[in-house]
Protein backbone atom coordinates (compact mmCIF):
# COMPACT_ATOMS: atom_id res chain seq x y z
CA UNK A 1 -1.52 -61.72 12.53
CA UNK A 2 1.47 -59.71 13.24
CA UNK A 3 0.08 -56.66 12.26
CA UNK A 4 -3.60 -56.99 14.02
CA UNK A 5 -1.76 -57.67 17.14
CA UNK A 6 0.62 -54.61 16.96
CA UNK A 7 -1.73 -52.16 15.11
CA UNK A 8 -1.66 -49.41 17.92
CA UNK A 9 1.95 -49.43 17.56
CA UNK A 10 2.10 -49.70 13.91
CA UNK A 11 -0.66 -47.07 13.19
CA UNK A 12 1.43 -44.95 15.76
CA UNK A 13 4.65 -45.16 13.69
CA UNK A 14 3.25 -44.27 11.12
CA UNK A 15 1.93 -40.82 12.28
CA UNK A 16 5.30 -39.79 14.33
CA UNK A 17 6.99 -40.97 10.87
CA UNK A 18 4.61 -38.85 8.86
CA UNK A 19 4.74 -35.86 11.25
CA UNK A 20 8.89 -36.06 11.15
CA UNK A 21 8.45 -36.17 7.32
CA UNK A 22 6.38 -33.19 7.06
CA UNK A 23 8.67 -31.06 9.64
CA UNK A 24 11.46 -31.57 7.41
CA UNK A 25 9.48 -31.01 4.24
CA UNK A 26 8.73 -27.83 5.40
CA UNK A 27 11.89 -26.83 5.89
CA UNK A 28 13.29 -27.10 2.71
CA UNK A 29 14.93 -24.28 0.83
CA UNK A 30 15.27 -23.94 -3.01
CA UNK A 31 18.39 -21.44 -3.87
CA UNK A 32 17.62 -20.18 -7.50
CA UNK A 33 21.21 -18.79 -7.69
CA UNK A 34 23.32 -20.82 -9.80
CA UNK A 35 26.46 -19.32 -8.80
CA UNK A 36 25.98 -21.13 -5.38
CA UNK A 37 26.21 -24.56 -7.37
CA UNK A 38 29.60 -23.74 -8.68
CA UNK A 39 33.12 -23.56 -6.59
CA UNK A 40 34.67 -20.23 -6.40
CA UNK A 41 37.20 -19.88 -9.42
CA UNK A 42 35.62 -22.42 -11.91
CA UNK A 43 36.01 -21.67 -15.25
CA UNK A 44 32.22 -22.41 -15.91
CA UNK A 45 31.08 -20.12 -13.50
CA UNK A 46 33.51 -17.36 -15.12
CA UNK A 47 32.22 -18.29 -18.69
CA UNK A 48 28.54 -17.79 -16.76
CA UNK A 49 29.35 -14.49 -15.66
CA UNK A 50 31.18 -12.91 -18.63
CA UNK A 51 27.59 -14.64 -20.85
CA UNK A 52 24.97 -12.60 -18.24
CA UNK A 53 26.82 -9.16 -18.11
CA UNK A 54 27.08 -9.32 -21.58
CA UNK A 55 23.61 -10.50 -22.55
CA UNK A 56 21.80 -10.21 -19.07
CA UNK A 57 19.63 -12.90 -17.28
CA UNK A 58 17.03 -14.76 -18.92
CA UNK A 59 14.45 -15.10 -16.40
CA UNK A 60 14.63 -11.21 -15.22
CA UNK A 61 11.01 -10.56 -17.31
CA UNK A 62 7.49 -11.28 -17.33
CA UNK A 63 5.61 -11.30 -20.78
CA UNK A 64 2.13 -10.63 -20.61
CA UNK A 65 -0.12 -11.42 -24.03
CA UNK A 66 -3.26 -8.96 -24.78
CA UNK A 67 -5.83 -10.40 -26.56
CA UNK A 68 -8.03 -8.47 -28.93
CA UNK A 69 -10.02 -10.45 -31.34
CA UNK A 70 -10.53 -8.83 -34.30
CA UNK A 71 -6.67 -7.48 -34.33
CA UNK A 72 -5.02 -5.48 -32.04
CA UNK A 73 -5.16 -2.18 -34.67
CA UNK A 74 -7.84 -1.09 -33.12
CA UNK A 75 -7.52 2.61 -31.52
CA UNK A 76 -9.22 1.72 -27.85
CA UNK A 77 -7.39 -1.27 -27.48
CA UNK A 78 -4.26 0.13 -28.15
CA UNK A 79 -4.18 3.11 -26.27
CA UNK A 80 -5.62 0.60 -23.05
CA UNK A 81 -2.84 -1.26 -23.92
CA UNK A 82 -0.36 1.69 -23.77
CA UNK A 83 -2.17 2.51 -20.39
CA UNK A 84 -1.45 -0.32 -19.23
CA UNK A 85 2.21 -0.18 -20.08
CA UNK A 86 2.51 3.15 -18.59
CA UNK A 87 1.04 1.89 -15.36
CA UNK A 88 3.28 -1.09 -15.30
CA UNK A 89 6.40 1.16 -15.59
CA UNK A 90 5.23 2.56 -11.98
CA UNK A 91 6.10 -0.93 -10.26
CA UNK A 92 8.92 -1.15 -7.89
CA UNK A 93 11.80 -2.68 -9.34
CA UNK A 94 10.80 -3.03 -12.70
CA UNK A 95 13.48 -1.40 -14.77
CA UNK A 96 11.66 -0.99 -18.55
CA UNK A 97 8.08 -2.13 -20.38
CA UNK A 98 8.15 -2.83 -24.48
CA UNK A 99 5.64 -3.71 -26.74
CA UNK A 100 4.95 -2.72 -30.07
CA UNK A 101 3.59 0.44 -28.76
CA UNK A 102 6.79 1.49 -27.48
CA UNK A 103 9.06 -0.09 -30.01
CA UNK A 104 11.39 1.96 -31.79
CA UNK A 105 12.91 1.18 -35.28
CA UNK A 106 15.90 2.64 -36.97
CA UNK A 107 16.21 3.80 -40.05
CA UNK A 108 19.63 4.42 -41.32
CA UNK A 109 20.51 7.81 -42.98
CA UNK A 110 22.92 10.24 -44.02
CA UNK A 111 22.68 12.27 -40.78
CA UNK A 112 23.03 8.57 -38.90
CA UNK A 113 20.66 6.38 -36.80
CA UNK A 114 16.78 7.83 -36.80
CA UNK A 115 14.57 5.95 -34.11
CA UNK A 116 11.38 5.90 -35.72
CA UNK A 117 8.13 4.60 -34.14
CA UNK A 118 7.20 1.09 -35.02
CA UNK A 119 3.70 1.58 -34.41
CA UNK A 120 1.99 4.93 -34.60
CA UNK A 121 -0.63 3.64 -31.61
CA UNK A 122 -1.91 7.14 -31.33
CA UNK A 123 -2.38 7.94 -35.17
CA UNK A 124 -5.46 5.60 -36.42
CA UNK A 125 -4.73 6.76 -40.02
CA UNK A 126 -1.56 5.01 -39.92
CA UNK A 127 -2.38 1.55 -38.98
CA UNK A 128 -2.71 -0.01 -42.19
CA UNK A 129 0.87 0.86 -43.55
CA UNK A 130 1.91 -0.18 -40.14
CA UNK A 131 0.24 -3.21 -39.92
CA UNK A 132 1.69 -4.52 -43.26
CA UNK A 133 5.69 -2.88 -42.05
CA UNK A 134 5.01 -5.00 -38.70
CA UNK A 135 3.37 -8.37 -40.04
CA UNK A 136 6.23 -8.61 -42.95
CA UNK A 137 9.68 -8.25 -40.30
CA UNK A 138 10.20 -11.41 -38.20
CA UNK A 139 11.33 -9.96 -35.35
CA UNK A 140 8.49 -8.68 -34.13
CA UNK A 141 5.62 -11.47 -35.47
CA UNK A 142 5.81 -13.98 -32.83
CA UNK A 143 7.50 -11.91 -29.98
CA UNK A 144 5.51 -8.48 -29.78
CA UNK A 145 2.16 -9.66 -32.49
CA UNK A 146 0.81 -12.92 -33.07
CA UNK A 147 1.18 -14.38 -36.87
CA UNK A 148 -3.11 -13.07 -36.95
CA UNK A 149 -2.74 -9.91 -35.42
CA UNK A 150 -5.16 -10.54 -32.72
CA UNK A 151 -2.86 -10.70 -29.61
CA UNK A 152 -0.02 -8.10 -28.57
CA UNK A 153 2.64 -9.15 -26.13
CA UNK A 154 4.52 -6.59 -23.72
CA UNK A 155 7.91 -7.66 -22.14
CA UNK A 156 8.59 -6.47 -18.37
CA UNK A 157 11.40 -6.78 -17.59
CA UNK A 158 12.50 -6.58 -13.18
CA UNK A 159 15.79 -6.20 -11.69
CA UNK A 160 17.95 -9.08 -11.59
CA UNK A 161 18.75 -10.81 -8.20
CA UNK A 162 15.40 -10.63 -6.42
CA UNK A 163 14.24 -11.83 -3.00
CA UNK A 164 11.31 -14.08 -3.27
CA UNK A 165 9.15 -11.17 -1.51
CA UNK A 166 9.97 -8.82 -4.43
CA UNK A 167 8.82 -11.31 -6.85
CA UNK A 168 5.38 -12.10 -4.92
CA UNK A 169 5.60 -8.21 -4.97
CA UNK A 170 6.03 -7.78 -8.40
CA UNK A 171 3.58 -10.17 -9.26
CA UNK A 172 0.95 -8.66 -6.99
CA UNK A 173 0.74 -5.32 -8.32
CA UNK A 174 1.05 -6.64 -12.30
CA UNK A 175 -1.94 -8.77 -11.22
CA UNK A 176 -4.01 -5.69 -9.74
CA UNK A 177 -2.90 -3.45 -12.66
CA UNK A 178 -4.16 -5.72 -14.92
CA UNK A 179 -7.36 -6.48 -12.81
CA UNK A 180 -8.02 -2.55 -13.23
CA UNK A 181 -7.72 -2.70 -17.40
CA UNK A 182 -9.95 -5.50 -17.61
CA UNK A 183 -8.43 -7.46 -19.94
CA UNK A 184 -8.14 -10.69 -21.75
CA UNK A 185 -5.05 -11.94 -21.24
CA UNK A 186 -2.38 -14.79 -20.13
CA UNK A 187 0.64 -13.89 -17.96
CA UNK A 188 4.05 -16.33 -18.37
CA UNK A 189 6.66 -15.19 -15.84
């Protein structure tokens, strides 16, 4: 009975209690920087620092998979592919694109380190001794080729330290650049 006889007030409650919650709601602010959950002069936080200059951040890229059924040794896709690299390159703070296209390996000789193309993208006649170099090292199946061949990954990698905007930004013209290509493809940022 209580409630029938005070429902005005009740049902009135409730909305200036929902409209206060959703003011404050909206007003929330997440801070992605981790130094600001550390005190000045904590050993973590020095550990932290001395871990990202030497190895940089790990959320500073965005790595975008290309798929091409049959494999990705195919001439068209790959020089799309290295189009679409290229084009990436252009966006504001991004600081360097790799893929397998770009990759560079070193072979060791007497007249010292020789960076050597991983992938010959723009030779055809070289993609099957490729192919077999790339699908046999570990570093690169799972990271830059999928364990079939049939999907190539490129790593872009922004500036550190972004405002929000730049990352919108960022993710804005990757979207449209990939739009243009017309591929298949999934994005994990």
């Amino acid at each position: 009975m209580f409630i029938f006889s005070y429902k005005k007030t009740i049902l009135f409650s409730i909305l200036i209690t929902t409209l206060l919650a959703s003011f404050f709601a909206s007003q929330i602010k997440v801070y992605h920087d981790l130094e600001t959950f550390f005190p000045q002069e904590d050993p973590d936080l020095d550990f932290y620092n001395e871990h990202q200059s030497r190895f940089h951040s790990d959320d500073n890229f965005i790595y975008i998979a290309l798929e091409n059924q049959s494999s990705i040794f195919d001439s068209s896709f790959l020089q799309k592919a290295h189009l679409l690299q290229q084009a990436s390159d252009t966006v504001q703070n991004i600081i360097q694109t790799t893929s397998l296209i770009t990759a560079k390996d070193i072979l060791y000789s007497p007249f010292g380190m020789l960076p050597i193309p991983l992938l010959h993208f723009d030779e055809p006649e070289k993609y099957e001794t490729d192919s077999t170099k790339i699908m046999q090292d570990e570093r690169f199946v799972g990271r830059y080729i999928s364990k079939d061949a049939s999907v190539l990954g490129i790593m872009i990698f922004h500036a550190d330290s972004l405002t929000e905007q730049q990352t919108r930004q960022i993710t804005l013209d990757i979207d449209q650049i990939l739009a243009n290509f017309n591929f298949e493809c999934s994005i994990n940022f």
